[in-house]
N, C-alpha and C. Protein backbone atom coordinates (compact mmCIF):
# COMPACT_ATOMS: atom_id res chain seq x y z
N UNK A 1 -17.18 -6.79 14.69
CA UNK A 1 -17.71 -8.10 15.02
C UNK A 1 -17.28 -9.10 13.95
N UNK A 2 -17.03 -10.31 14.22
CA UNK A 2 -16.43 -11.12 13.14
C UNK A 2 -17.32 -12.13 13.15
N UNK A 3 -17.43 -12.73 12.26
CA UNK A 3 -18.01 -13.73 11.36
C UNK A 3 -18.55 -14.75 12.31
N UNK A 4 -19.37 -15.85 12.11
CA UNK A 4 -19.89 -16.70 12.64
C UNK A 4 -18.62 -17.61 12.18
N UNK A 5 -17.95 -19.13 13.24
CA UNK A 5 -17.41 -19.32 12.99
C UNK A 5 -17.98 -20.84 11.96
N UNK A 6 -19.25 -21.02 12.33
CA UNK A 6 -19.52 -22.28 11.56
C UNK A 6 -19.88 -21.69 9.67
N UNK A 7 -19.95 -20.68 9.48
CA UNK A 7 -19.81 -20.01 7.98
C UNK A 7 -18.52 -19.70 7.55
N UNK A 8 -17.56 -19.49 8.40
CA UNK A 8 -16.39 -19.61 7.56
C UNK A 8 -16.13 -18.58 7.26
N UNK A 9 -14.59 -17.97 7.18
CA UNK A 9 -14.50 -16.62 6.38
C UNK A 9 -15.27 -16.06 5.18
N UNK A 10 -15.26 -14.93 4.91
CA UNK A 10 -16.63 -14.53 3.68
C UNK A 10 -15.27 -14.30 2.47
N UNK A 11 -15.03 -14.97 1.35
CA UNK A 11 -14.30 -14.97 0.34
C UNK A 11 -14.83 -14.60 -1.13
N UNK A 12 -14.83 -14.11 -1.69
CA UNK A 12 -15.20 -13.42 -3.05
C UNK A 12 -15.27 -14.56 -3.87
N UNK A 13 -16.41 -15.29 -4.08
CA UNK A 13 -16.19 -16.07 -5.39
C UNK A 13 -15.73 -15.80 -6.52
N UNK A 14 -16.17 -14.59 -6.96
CA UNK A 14 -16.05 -13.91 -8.38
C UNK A 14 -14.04 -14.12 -8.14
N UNK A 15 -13.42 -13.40 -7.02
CA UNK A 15 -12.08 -13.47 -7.16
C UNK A 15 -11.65 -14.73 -7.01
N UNK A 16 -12.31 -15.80 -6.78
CA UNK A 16 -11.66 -16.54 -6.57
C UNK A 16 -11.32 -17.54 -8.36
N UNK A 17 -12.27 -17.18 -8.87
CA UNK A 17 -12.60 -17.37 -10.07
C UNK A 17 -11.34 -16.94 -11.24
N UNK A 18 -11.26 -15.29 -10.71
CA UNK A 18 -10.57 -14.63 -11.62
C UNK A 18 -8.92 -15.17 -11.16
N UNK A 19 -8.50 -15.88 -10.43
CA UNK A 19 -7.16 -16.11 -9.74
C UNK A 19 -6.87 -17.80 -10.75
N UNK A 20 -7.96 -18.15 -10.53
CA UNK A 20 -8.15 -19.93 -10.55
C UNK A 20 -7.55 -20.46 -12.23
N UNK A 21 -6.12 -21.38 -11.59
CA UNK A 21 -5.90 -21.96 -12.92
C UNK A 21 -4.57 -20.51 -13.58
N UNK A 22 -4.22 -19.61 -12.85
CA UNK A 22 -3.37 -18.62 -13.28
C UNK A 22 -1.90 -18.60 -11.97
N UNK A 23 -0.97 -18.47 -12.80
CA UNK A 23 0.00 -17.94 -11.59
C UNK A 23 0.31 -16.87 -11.47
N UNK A 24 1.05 -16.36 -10.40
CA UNK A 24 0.59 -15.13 -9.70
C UNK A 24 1.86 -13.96 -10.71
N UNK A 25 3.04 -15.17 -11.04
CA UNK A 25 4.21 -14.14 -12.16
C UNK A 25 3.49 -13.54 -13.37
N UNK A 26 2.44 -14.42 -14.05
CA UNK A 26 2.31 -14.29 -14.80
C UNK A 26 1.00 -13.17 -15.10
N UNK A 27 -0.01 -13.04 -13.95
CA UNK A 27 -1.15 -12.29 -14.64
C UNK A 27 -0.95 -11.34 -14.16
N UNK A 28 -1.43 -10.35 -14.42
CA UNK A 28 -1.24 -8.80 -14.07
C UNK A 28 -1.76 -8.36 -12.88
N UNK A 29 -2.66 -6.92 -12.48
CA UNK A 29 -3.13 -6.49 -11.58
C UNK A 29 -4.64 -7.04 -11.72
N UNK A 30 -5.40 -7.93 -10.61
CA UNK A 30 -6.73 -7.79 -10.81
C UNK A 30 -7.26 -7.03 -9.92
N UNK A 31 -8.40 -6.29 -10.59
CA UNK A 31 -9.39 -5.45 -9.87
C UNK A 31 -10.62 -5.91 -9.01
N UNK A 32 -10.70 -4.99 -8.09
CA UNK A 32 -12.07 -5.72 -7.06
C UNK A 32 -12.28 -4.44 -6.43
N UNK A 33 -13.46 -4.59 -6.01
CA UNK A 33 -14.15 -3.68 -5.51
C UNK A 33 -14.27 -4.18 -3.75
N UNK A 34 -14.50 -5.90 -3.71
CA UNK A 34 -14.91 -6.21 -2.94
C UNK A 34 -13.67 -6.32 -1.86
N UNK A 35 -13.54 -4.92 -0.95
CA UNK A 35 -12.93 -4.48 0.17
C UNK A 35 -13.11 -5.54 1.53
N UNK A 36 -14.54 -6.00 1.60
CA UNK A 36 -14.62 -6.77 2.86
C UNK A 36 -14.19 -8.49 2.52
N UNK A 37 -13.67 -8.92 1.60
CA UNK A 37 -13.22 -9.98 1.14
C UNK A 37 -11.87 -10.82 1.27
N UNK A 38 -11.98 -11.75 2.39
CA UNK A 38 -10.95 -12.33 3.34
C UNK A 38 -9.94 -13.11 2.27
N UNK A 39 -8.27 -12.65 2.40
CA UNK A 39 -7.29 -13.13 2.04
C UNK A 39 -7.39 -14.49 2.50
N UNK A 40 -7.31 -14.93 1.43
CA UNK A 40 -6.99 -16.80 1.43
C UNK A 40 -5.59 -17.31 0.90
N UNK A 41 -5.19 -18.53 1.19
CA UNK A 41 -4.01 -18.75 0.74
C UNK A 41 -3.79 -18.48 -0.28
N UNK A 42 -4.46 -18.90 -1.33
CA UNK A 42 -4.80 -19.35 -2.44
C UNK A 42 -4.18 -18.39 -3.46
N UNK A 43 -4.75 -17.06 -2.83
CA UNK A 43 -4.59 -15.27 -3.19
C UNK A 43 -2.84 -15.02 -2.84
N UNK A 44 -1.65 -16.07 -2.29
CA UNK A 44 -0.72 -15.35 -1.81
C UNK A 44 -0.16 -15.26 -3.42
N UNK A 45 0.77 -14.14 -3.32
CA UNK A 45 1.65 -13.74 -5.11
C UNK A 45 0.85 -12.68 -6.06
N UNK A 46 0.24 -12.81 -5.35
CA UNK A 46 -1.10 -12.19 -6.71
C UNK A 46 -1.00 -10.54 -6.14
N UNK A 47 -1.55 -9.66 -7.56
CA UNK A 47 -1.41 -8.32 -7.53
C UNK A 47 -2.69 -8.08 -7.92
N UNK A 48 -3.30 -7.55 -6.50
CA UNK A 48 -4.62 -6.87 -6.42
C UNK A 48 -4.76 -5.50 -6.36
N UNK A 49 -5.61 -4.87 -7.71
CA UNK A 49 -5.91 -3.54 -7.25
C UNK A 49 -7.71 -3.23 -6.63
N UNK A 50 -7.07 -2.93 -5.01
CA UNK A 50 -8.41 -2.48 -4.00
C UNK A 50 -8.63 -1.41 -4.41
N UNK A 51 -10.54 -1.28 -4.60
CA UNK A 51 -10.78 -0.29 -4.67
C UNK A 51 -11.04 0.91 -3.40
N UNK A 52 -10.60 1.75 -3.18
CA UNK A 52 -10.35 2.86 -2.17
C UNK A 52 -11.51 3.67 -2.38
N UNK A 53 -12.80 3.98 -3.23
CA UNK A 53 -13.42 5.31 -3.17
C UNK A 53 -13.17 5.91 -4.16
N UNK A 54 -11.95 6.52 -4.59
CA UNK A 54 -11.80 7.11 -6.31
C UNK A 54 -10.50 5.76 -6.79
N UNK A 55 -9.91 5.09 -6.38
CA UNK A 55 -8.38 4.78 -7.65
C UNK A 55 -8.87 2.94 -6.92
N UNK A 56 -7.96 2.54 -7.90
CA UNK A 56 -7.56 1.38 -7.53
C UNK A 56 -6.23 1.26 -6.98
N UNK A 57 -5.71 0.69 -5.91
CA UNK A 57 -4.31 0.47 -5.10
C UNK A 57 -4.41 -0.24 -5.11
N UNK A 58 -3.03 -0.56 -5.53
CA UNK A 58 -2.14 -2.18 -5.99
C UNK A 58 -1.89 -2.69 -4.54
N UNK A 59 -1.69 -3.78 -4.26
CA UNK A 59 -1.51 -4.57 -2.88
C UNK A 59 -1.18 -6.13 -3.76
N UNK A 60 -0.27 -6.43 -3.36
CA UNK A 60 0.99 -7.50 -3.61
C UNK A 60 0.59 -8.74 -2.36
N UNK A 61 -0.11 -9.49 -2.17
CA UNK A 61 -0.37 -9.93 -0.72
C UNK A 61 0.53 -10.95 -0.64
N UNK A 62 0.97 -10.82 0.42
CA UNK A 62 1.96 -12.04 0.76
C UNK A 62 1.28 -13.03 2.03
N UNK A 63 2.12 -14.07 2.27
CA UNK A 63 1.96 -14.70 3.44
C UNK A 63 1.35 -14.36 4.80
N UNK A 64 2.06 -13.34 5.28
CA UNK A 64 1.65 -12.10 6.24
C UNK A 64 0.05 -11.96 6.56
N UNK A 65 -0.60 -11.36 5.02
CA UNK A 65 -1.70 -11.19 5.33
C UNK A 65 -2.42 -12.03 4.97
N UNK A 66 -2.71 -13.45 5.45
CA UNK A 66 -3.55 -14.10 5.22
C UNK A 66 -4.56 -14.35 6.44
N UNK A 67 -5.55 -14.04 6.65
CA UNK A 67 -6.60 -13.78 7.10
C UNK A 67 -7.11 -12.64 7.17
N UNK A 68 -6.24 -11.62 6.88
CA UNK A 68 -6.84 -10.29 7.16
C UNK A 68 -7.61 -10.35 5.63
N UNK A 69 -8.48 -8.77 5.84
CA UNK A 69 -9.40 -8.47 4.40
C UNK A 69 -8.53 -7.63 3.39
N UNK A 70 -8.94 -7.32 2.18
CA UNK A 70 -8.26 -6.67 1.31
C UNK A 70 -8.06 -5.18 1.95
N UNK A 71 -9.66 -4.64 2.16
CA UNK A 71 -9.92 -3.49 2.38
C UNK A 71 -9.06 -2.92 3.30
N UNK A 72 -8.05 -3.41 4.33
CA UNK A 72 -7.10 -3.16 5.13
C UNK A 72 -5.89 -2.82 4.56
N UNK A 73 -5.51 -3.03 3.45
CA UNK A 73 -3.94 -2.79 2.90
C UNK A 73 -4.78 -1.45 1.42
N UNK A 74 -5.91 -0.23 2.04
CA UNK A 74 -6.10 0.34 0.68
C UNK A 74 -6.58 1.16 1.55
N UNK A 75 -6.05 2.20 2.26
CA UNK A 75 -7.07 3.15 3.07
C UNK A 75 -7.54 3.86 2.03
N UNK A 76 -8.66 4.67 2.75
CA UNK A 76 -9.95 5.13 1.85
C UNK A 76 -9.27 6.56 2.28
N UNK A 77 -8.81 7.78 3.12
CA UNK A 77 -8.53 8.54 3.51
C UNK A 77 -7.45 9.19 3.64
N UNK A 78 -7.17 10.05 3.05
CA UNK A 78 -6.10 10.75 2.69
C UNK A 78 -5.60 11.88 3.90
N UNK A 79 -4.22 12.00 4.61
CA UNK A 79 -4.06 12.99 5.90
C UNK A 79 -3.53 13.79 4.84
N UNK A 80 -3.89 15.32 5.58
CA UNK A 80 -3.52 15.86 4.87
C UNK A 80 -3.15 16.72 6.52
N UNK A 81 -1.76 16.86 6.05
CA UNK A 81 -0.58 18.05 7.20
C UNK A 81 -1.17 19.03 8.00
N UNK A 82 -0.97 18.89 9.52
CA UNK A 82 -1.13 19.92 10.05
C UNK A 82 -0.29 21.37 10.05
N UNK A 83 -0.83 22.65 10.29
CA UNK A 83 0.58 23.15 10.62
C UNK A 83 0.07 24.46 9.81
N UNK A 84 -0.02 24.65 8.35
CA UNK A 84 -0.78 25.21 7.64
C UNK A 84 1.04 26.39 7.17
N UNK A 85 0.94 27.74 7.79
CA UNK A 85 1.87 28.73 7.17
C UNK A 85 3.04 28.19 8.00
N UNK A 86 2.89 28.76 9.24
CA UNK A 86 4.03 28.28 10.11
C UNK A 86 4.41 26.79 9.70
N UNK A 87 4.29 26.32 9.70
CA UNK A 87 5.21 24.66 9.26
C UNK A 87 5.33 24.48 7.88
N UNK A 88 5.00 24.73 6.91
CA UNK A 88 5.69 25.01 5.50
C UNK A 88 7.08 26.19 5.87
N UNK A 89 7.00 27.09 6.73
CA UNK A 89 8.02 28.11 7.07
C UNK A 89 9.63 26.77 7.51
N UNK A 90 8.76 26.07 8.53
CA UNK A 90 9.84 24.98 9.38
C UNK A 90 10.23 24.09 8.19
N UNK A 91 8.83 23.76 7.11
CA UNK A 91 9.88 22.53 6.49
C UNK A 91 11.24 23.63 5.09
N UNK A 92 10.17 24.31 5.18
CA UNK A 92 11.75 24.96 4.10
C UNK A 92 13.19 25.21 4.68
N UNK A 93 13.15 25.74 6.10
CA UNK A 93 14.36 25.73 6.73
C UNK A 93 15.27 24.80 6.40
N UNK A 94 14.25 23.63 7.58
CA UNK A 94 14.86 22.51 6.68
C UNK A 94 15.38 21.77 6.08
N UNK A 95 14.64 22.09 4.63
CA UNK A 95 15.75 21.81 3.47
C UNK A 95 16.60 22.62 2.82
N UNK A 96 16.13 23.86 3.46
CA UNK A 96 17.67 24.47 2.75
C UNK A 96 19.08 23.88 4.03
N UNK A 97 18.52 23.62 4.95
CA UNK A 97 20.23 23.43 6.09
C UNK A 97 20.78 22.29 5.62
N UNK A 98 19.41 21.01 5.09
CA UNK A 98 19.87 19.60 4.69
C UNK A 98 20.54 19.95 3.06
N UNK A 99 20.28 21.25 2.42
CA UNK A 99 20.93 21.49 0.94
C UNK A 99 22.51 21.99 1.35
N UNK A 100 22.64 22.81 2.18
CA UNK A 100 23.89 23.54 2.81
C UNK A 100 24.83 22.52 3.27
N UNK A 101 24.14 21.57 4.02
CA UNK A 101 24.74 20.75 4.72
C UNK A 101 25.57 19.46 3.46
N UNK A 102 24.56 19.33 2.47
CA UNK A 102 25.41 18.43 1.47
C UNK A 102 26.06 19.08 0.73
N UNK A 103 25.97 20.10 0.63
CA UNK A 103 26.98 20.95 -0.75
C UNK A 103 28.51 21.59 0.17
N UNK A 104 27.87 21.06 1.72
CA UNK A 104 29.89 21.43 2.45
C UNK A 104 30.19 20.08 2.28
N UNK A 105 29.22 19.07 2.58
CA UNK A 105 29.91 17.89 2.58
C UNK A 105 30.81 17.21 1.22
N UNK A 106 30.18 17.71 -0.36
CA UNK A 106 30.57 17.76 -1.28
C UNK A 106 31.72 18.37 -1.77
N UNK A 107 32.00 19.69 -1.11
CA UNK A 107 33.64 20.54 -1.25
C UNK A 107 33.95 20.14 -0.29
N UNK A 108 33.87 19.25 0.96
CA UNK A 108 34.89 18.57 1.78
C UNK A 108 35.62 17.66 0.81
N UNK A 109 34.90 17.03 0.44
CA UNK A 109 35.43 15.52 -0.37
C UNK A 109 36.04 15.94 -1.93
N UNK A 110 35.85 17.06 -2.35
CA UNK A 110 36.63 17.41 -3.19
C UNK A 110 38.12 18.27 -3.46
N UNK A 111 38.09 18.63 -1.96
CA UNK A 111 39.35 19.06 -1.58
C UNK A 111 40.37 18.00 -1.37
N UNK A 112 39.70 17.01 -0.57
CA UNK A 112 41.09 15.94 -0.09
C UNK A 112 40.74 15.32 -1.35
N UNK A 113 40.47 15.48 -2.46
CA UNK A 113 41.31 14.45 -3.82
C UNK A 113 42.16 15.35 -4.35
């Protein structure tokens, strides 16, 4: 559900604070917690680290995302691979055919010199 439109997007004062009077080459990564906190122009250049649950992730915001929230460019959830024995079996194949496959391609090209 989104916002009432006569309140206006919900913007982080505190960040807006920590941005204000700085350019975006010059200051480093700032930190925030506050995930539900709507990209404003203001914020484009700037290097934000969202907090995710355990780390902070860097997010660079550009043009693009201006209206969306921070909390969108920092998923909280990690996939972790289906497949389990059998598909560790498939990805080693794999890379040994993609290792085979560059080391002919390598004595191809060293023959014709």
């Amino acid at each position: 559900m989104t916002r009432s439109s006569k309140k206006g997007p919900y913007v982080d004062e505190r960040l807006l604070k920590k941005i204000e009077g700085k350019k975006p080459s010059t200051s480093g990564v700032i930190k925030t917690w506050s995930r539900a906190c709507v990209i404003a122009p203001e914020m484009v250049g700037f290097n934000f680290g969202v907090h995710n649950g355990k780390t902070h992730i860097e997010v660079l915001v550009s043009e693009d995302m201006v209206g969306h929230r921070l909390g969108e460019f920092s998923p909280t959830r990690k996939f972790v691979k289906h497949g389990g024995k059998m598909q560790k079996e498939l990805e080693q194949k794999k890379k040994e055919s993609e290792l085979s496959a560059a080391k002919a391609a390598k004595a191809s090209t060293e023959t014709k010199k």
